[in-house]
C-alpha atoms as a PDB file:
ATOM      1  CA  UNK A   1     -19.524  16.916 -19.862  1.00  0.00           C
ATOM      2  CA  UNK A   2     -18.194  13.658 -20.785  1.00  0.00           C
ATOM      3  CA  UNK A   3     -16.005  11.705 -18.158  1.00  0.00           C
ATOM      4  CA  UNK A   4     -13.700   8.408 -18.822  1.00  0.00           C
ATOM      5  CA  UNK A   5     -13.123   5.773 -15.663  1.00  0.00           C
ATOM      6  CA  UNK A   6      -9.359   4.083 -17.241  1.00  0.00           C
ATOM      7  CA  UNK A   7      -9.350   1.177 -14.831  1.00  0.00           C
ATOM      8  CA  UNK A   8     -12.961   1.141 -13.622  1.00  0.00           C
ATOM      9  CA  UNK A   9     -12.250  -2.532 -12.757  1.00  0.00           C
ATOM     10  CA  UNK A  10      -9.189  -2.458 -10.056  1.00  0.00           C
ATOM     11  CA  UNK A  11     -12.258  -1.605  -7.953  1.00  0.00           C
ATOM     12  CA  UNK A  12     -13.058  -5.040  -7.621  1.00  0.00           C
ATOM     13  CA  UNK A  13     -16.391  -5.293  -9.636  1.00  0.00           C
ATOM     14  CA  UNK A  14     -19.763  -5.550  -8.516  1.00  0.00           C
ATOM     15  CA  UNK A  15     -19.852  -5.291  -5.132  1.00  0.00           C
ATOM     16  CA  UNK A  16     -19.213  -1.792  -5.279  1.00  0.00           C
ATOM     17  CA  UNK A  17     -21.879   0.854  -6.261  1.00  0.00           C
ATOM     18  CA  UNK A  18     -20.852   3.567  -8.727  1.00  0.00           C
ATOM     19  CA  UNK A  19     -24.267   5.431  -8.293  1.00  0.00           C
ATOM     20  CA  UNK A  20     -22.277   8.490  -7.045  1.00  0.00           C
ATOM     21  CA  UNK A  21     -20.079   9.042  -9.881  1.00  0.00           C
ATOM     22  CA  UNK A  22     -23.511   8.283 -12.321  1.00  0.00           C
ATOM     23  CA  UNK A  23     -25.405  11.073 -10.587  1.00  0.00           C
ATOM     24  CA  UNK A  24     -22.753  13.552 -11.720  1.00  0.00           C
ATOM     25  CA  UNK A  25     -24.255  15.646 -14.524  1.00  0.00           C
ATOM     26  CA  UNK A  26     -20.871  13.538 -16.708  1.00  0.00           C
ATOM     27  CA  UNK A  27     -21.812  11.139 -19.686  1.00  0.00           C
ATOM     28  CA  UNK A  28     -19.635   8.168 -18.254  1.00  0.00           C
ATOM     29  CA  UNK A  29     -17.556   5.498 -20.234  1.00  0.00           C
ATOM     30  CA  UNK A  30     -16.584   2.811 -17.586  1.00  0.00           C
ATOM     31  CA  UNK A  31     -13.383   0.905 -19.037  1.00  0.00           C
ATOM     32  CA  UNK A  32     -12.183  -2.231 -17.149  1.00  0.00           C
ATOM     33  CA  UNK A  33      -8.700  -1.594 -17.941  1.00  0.00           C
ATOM     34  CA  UNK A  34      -7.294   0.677 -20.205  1.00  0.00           C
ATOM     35  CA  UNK A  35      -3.600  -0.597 -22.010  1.00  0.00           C
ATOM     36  CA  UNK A  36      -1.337   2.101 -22.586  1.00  0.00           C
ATOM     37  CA  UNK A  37      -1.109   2.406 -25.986  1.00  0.00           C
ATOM     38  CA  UNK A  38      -4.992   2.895 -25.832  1.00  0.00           C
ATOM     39  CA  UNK A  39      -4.602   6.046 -23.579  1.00  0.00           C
ATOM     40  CA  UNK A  40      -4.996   9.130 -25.790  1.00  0.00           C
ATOM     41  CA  UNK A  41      -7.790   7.702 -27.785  1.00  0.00           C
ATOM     42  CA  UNK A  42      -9.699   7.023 -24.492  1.00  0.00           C
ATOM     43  CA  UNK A  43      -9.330  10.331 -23.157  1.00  0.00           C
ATOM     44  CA  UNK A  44      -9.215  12.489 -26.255  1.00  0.00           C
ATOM     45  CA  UNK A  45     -12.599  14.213 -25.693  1.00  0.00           C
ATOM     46  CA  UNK A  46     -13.136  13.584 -22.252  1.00  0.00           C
ATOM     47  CA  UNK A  47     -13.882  16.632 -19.152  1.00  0.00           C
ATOM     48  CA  UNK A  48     -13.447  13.923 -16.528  1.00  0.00           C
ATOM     49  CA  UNK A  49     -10.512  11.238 -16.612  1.00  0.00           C
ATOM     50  CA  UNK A  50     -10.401   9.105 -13.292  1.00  0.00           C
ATOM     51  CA  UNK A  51      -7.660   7.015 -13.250  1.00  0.00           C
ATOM     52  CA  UNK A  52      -6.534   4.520 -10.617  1.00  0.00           C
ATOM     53  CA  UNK A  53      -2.628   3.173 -11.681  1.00  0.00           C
ATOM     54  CA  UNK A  54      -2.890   4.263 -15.412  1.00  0.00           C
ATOM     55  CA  UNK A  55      -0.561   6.078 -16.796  1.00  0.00           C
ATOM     56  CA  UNK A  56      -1.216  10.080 -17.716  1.00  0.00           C
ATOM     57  CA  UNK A  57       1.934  11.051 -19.120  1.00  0.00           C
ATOM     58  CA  UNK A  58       2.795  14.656 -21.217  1.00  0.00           C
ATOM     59  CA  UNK A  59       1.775  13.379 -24.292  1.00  0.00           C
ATOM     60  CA  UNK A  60      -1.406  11.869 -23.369  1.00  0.00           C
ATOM     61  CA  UNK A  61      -2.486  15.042 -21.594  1.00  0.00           C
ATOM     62  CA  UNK A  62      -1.220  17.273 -24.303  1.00  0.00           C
ATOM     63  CA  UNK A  63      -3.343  15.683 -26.718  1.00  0.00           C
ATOM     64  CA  UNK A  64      -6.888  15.398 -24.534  1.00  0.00           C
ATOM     65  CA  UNK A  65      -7.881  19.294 -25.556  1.00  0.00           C
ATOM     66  CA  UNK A  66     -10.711  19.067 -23.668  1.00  0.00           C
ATOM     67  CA  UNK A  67      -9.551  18.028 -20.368  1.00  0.00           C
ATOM     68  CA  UNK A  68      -9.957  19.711 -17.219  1.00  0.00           C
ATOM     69  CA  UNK A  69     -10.057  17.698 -14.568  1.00  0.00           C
ATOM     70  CA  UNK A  70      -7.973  14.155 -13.552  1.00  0.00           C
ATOM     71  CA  UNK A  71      -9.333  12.407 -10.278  1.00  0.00           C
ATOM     72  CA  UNK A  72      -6.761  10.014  -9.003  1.00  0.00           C
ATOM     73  CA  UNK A  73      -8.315   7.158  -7.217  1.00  0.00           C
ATOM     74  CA  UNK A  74      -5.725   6.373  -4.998  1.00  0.00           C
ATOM     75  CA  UNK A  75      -3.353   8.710  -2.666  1.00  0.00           C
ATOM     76  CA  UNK A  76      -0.336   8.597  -4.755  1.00  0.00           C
ATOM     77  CA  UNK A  77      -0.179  10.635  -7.864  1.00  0.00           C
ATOM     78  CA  UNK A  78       3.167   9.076  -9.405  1.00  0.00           C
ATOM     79  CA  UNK A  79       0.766   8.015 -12.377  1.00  0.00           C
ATOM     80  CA  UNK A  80       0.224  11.988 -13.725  1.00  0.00           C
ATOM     81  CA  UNK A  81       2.590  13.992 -14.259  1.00  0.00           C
ATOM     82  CA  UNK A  82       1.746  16.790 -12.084  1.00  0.00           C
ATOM     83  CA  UNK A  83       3.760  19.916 -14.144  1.00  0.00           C
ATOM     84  CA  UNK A  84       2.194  18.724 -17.559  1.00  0.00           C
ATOM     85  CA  UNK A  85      -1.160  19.126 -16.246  1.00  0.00           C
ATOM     86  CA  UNK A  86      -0.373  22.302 -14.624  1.00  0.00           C
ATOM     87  CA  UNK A  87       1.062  23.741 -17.930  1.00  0.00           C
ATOM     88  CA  UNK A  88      -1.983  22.601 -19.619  1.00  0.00           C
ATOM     89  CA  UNK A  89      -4.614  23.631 -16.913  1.00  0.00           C
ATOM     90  CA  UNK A  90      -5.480  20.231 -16.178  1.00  0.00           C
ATOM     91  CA  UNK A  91      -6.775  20.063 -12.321  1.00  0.00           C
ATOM     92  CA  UNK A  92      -5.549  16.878 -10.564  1.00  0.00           C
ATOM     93  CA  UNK A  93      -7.214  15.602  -7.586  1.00  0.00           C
ATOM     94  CA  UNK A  94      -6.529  12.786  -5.233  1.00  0.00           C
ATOM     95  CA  UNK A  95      -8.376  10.785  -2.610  1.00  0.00           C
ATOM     96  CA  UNK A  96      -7.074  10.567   1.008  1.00  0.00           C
ATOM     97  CA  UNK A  97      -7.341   9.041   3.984  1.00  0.00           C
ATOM     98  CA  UNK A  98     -10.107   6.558   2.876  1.00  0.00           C
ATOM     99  CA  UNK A  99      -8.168   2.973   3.657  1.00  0.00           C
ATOM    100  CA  UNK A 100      -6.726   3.382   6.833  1.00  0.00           C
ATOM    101  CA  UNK A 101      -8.939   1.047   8.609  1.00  0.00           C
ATOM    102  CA  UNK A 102      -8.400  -1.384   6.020  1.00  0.00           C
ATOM    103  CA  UNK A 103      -4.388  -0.779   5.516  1.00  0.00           C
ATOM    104  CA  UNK A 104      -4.200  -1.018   9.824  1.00  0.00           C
ATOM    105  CA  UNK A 105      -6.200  -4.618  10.055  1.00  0.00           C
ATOM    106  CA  UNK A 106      -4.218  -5.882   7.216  1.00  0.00           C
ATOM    107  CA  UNK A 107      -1.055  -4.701   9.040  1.00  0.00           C
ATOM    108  CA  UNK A 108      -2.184  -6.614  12.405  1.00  0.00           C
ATOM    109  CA  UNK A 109      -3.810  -9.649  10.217  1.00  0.00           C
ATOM    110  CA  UNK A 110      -0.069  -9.993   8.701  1.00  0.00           C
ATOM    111  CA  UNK A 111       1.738  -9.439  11.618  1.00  0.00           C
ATOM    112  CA  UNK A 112       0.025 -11.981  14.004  1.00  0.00           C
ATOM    113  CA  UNK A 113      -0.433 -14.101  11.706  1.00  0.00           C
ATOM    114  CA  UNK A 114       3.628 -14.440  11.244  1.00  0.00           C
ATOM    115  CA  UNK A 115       4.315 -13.874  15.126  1.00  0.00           C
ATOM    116  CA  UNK A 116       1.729 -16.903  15.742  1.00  0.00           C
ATOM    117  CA  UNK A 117       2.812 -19.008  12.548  1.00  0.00           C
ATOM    118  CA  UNK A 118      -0.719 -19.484  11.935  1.00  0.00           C
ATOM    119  CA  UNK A 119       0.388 -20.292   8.089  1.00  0.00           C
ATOM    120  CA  UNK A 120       2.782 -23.421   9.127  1.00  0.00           C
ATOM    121  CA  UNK A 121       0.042 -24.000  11.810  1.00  0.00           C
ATOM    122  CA  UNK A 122      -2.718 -24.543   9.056  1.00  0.00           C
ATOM    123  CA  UNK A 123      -0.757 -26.475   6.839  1.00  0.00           C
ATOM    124  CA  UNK A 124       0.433 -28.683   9.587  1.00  0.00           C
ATOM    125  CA  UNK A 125      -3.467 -29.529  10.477  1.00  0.00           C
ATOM    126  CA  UNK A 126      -4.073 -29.690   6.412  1.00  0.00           C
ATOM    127  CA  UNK A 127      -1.343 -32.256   6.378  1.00  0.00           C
ATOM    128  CA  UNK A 128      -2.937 -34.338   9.063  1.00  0.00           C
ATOM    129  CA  UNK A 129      -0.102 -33.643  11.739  1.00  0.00           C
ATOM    130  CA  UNK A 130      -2.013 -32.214  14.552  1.00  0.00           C
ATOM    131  CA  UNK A 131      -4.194 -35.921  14.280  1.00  0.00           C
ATOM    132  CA  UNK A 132      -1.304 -38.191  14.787  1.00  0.00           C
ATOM    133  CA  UNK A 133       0.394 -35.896  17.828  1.00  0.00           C
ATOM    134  CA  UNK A 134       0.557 -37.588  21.106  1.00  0.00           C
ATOM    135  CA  UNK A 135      -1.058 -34.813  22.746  1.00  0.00           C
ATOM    136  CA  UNK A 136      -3.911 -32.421  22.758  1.00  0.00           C
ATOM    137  CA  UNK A 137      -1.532 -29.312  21.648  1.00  0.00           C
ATOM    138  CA  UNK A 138       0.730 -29.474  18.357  1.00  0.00           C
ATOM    139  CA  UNK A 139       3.164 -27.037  19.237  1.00  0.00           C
ATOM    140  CA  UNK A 140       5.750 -27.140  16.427  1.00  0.00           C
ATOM    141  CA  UNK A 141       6.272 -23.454  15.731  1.00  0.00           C
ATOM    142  CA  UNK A 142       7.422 -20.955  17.458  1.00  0.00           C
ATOM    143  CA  UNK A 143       4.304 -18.623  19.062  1.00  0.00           C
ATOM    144  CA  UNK A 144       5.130 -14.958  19.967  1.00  0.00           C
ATOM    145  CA  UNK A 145       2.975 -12.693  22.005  1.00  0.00           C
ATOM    146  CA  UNK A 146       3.031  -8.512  20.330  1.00  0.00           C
ATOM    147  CA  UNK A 147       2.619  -7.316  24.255  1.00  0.00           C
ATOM    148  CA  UNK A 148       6.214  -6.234  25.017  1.00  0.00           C
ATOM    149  CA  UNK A 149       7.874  -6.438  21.754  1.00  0.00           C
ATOM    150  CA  UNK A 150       8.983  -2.878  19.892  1.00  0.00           C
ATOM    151  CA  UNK A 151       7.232  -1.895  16.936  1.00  0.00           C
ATOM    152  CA  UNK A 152       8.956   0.851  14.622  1.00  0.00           C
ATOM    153  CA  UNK A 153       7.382   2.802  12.159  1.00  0.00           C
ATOM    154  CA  UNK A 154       8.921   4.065   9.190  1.00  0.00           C
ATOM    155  CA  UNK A 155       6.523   7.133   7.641  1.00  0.00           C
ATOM    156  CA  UNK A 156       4.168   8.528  10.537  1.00  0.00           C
ATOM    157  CA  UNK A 157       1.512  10.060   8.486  1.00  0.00           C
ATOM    158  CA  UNK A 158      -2.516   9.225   8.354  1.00  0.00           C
ATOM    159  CA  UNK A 159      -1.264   5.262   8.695  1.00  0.00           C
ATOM    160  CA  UNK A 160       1.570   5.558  10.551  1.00  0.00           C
ATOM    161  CA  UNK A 161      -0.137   6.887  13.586  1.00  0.00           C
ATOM    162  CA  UNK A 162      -3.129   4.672  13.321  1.00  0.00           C
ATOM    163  CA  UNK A 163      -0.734   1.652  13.251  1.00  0.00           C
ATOM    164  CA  UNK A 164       0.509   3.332  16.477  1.00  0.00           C
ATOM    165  CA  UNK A 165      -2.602   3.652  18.367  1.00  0.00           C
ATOM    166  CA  UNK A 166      -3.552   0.269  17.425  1.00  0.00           C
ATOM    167  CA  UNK A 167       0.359  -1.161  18.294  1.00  0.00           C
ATOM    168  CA  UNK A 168      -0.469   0.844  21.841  1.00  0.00           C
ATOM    169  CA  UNK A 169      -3.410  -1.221  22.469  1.00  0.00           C
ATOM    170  CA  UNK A 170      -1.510  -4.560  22.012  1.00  0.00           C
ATOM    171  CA  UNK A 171       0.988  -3.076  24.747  1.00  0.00           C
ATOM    172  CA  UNK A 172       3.597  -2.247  22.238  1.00  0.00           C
ATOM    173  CA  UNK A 173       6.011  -0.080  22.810  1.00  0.00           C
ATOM    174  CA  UNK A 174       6.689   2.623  19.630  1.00  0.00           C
ATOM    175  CA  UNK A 175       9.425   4.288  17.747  1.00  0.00           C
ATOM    176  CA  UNK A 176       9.030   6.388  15.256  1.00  0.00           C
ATOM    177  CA  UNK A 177      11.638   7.158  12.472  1.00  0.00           C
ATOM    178  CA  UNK A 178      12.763  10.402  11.611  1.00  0.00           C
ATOM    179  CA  UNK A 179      13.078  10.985   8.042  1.00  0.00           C
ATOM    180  CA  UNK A 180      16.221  10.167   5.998  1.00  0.00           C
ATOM    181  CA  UNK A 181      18.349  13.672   5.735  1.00  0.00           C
ATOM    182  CA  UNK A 182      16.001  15.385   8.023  1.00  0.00           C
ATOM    183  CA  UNK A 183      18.006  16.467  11.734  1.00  0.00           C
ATOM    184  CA  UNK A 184      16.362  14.673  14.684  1.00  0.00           C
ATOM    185  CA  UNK A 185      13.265  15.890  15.995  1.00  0.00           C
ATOM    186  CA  UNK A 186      11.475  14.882  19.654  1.00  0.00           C
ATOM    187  CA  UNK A 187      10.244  12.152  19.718  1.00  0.00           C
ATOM    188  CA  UNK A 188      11.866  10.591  16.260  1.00  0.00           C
ATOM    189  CA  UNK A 189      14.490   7.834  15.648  1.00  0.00           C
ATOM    190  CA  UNK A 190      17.223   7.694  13.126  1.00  0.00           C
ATOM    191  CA  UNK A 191      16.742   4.843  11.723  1.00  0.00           C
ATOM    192  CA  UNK A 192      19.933   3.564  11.697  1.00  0.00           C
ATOM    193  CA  UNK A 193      19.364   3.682  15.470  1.00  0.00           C
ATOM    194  CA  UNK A 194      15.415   2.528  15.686  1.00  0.00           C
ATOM    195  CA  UNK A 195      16.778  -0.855  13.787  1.00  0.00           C
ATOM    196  CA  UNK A 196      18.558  -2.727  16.223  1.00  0.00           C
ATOM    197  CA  UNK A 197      15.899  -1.981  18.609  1.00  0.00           C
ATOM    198  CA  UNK A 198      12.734  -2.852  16.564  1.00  0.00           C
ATOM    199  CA  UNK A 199      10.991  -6.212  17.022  1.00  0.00           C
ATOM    200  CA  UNK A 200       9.376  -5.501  14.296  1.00  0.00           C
ATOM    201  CA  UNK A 201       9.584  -2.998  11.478  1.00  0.00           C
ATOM    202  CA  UNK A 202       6.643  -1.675   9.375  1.00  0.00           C
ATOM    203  CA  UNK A 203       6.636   0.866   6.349  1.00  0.00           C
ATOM    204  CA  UNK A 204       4.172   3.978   5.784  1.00  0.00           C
ATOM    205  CA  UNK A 205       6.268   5.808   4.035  1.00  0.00           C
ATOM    206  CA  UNK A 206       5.838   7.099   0.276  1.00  0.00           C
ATOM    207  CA  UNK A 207       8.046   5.961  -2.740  1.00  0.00           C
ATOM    208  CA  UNK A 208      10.457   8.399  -3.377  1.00  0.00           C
ATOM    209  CA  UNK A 209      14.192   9.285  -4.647  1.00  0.00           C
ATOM    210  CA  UNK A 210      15.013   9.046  -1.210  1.00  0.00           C
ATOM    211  CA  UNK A 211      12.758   6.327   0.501  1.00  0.00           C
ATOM    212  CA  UNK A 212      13.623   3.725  -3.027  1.00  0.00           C
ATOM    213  CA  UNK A 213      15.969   0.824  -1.348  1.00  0.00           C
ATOM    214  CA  UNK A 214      15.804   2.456   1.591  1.00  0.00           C
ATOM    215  CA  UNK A 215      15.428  -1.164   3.237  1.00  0.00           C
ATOM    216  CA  UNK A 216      18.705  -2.788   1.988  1.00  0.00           C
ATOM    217  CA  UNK A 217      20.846  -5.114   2.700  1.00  0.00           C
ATOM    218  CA  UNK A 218      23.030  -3.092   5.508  1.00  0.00           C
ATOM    219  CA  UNK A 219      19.340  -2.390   7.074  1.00  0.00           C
ATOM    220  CA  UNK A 220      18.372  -5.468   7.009  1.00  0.00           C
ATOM    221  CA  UNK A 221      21.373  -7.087   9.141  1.00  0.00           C
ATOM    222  CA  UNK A 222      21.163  -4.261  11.317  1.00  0.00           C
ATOM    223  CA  UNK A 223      17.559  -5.026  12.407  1.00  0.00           C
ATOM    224  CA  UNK A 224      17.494  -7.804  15.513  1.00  0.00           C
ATOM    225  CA  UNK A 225      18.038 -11.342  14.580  1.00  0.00           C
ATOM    226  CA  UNK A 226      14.677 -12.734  14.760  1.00  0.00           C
ATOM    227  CA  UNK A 227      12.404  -9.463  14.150  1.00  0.00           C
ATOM    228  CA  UNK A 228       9.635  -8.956  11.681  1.00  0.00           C
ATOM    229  CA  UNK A 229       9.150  -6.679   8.705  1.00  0.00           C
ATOM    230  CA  UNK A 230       5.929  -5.394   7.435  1.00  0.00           C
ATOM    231  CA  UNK A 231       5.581  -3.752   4.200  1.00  0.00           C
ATOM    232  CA  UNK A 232       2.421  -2.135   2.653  1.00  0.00           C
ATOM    233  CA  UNK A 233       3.804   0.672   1.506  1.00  0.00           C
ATOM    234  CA  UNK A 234       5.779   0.342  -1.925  1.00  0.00           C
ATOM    235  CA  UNK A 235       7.541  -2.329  -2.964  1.00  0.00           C
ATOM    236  CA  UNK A 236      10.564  -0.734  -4.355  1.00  0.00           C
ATOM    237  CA  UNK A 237      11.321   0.928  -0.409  1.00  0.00           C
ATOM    238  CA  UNK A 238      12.649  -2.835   0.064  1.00  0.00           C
ATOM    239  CA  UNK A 239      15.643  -4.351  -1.534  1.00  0.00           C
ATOM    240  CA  UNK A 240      13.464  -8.200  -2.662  1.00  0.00           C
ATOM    241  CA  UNK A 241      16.298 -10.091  -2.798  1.00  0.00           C
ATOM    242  CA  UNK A 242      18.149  -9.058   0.304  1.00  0.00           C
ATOM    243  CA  UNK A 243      14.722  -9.651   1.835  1.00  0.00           C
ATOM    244  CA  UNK A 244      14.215 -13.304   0.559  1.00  0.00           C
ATOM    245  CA  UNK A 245      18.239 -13.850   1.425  1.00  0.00           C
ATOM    246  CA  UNK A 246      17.400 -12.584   5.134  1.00  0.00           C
ATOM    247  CA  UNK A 247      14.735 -15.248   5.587  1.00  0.00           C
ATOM    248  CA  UNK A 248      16.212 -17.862   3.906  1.00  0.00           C
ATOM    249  CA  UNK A 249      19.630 -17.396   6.399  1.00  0.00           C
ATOM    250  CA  UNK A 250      17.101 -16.986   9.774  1.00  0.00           C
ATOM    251  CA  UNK A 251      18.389 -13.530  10.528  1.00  0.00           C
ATOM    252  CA  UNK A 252      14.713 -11.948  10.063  1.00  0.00           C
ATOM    253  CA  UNK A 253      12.241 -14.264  11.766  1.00  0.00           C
ATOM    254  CA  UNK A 254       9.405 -13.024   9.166  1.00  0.00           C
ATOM    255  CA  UNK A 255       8.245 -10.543   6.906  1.00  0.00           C
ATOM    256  CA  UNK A 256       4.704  -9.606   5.609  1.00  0.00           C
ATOM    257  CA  UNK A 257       4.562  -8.440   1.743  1.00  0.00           C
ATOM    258  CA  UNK A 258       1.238  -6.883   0.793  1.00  0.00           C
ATOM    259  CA  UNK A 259       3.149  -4.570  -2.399  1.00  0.00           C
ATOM    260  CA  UNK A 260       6.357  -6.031  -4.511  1.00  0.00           C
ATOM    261  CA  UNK A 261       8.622  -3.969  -7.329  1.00  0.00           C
ATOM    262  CA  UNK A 262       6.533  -4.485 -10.088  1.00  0.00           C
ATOM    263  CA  UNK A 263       2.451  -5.655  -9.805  1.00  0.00           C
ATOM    264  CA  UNK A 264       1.414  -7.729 -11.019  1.00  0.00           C
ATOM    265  CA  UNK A 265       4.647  -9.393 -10.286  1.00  0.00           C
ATOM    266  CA  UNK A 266       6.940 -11.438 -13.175  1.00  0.00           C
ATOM    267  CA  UNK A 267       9.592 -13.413 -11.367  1.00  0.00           C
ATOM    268  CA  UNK A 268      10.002 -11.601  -8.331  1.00  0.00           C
ATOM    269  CA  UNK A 269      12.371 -13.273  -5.721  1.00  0.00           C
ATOM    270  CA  UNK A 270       9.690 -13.225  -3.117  1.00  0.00           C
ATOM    271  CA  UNK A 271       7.894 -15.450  -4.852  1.00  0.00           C
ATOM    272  CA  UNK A 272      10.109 -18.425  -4.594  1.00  0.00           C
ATOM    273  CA  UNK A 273       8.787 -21.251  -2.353  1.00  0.00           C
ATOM    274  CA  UNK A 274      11.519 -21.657  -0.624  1.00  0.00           C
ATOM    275  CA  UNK A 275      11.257 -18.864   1.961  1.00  0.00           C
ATOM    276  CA  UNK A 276       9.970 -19.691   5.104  1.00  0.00           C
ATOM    277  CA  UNK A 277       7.602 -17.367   7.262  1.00  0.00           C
ATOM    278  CA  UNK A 278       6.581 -15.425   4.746  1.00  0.00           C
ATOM    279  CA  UNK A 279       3.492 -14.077   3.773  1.00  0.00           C
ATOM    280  CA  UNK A 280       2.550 -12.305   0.224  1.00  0.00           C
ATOM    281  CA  UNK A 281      -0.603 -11.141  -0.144  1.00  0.00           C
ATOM    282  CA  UNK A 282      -1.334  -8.851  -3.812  1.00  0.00           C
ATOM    283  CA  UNK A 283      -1.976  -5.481  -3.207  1.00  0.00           C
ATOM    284  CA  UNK A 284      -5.053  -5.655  -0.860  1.00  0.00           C
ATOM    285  CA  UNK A 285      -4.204  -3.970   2.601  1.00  0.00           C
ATOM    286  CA  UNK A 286      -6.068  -1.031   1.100  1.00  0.00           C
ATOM    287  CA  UNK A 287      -8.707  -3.008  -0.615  1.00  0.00           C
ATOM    288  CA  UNK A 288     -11.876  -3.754   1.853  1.00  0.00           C
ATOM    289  CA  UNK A 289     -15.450  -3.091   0.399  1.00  0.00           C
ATOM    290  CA  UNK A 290     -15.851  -0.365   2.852  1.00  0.00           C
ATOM    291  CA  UNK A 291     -12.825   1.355   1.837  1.00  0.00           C
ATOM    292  CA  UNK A 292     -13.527   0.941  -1.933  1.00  0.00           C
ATOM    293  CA  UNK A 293     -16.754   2.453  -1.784  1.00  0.00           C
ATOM    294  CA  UNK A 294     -15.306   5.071   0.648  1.00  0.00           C
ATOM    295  CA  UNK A 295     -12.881   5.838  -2.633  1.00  0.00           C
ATOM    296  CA  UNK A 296     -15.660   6.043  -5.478  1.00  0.00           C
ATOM    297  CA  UNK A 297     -18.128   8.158  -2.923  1.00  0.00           C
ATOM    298  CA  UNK A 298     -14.481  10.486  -2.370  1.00  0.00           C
ATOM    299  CA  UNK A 299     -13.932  10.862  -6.130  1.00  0.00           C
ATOM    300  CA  UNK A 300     -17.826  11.698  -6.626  1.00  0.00           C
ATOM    301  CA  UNK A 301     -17.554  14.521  -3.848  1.00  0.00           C
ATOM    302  CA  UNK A 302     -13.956  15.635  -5.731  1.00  0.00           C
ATOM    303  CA  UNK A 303     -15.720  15.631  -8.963  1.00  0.00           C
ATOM    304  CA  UNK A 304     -18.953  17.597  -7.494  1.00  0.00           C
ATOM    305  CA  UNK A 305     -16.607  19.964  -5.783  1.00  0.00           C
ATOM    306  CA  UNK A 306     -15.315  20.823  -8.750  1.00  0.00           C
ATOM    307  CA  UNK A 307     -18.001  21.698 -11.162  1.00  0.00           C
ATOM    308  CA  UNK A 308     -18.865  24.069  -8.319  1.00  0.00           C
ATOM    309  CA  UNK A 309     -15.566  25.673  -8.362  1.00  0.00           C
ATOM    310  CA  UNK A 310     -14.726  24.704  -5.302  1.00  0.00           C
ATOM    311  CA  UNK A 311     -12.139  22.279  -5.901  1.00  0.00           C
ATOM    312  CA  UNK A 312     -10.862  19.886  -2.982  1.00  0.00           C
ATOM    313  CA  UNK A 313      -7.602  17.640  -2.719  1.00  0.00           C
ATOM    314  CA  UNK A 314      -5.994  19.479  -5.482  1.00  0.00           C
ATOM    315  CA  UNK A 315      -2.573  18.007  -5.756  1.00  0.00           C
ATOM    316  CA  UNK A 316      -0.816  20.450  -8.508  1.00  0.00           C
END
């Protein structure tokens, strides 16, 4: 069998051991990154495609003739489409659960980070501020304890509830949003009415027709003057320039950005230098060593599943 890695190197290199996909009985050609237009030569004899963000789209699987298995190595399959490989016998297989220690941390890291100011705070002691104050504690920003404060959670999945436990521990108290379109169930929040409550906000939630925006403007003045938005979801669930507008004019007190519109990003509003208390970091809530070789020891155990004809985390 012969097996193609697309994007081999959004894995982060070296530090991560791809003996478990090598002791697959698969001839393996390990690509870096793979451009589109490069796509269907790539895969055109290839059993095995794993793919991380790179596109699969009808024509590229209609012309790999050999193809008969796709291992997405990630959680979100928006990168295949899912009826062409169907039609074509193609089995498509995802990886799941594997970052939620590192997508909760990076949640917390953001969030006390901004409630604590810890950026300004650093700068402030770079600058040489903290040396000329006439006492022993610069306290120039404000510093906000999470113990107390309400946390809502959009999308209550595998990292929604893990945000919760951890939010729990911190003596937060939790809401939960219901989704959008979806009647009220126990213990769920329309979110038009978890808003106004939430001290801060954070996102779990897929990218979908229905979740795309679903952070707008209206949301966004609806959510307490002062509060704090977490996003490492999708970028597109949040409207960026109503976001960088709600900093700029102090209604949102801060807002932690780990995923924007388009990545990498080309002139995205968030990026401006002008917004204050905000942090963007690029795509790495999911993206500890521990979770990345949790992901290539998942697509391994996929791929060996598989070839025993016992396929696992079939998506289509």
């Amino acid at each position: 069998m012969r097996g193609v890695f697309l994007d081999a190197g959004s894995l982060g290199g070296s530090n991560i051991d791809m003996a478990p996909l090598e002791r697959e009985p698969i001839a393996w050609v390990f690509y870096d990154a793979t451009p589109q237009d490069a796509v269907v030569e790539r895969i055109a004899e290839a059993d095995v495609v794993i793919t991380n963000k790179v596109m699969l789209d009808r024509a590229a699987l209609a012309a790999a003739g050999r193809l008969k298995l796709v291992c997405v190595a990630a959680t979100g399959t928006n990168n295949v489409d899912l009826d062409a490989a169907r039609r074509h016998g193609v089995t498509v297989c995802n990886v799941r659960a594997y970052a939620t220690s590192s997508v909760v941390e990076h949640v917390f890291t953001l969030l006390l980070s901004l409630m604590r100011h810890l950026p300004d705070y650093q700068r402030a002691v770079q600058g040489g501020r903290w040396q000329e104050s006439a006492h022993f504690s610069f306290i120039d920003y404000p510093i906000h304890e999470l113990s107390g404060k309400t946390l809502g959670i959009v999308g209550y999945g595998e990292l929604g509830q893990a945000v919760s436990k951890v939010a729990a521990a911190f003596g937060m108290r939790v809401l939960i949003a219901e989704r959008p379109g979806v009647a009220p169930r126990a213990g769920r929040v329309p979110l038009p009415e978890l808003l106004p409550q939430a001290d801060v906000l954070t996102l779990h939630c897929p990218l979908t027709p229905e979740t795309r925006g679903l952070i707008g403007e209206q949301e966004l003045r609806a959510m307490k003057r002062g509060a704090v938005l977490i996003n490492t979801a999708r970028g597109g669930i949040v409207d960026e320039p109503a976001l960088a507008e709600s900093l700029r004019g102090g209604h949102l007190g801060g807002a932690g950005v780990d995923v924007l519109t388009q990545e990498p990003p080309v002139a995205n509003p968030l990026l401006a230098a002008d917004i204050p208390n905000l942090i963007v970091t690029p795509h790495i809530a999911w993206a500890s060593r521990e979770s990345r070789q949790r992901l290539v020891d998942e697509v391994a155990e996929n791929i060996r599943a598989f070839i025993q004809g016992k396929a696992r985390n079939v998506v289509n």
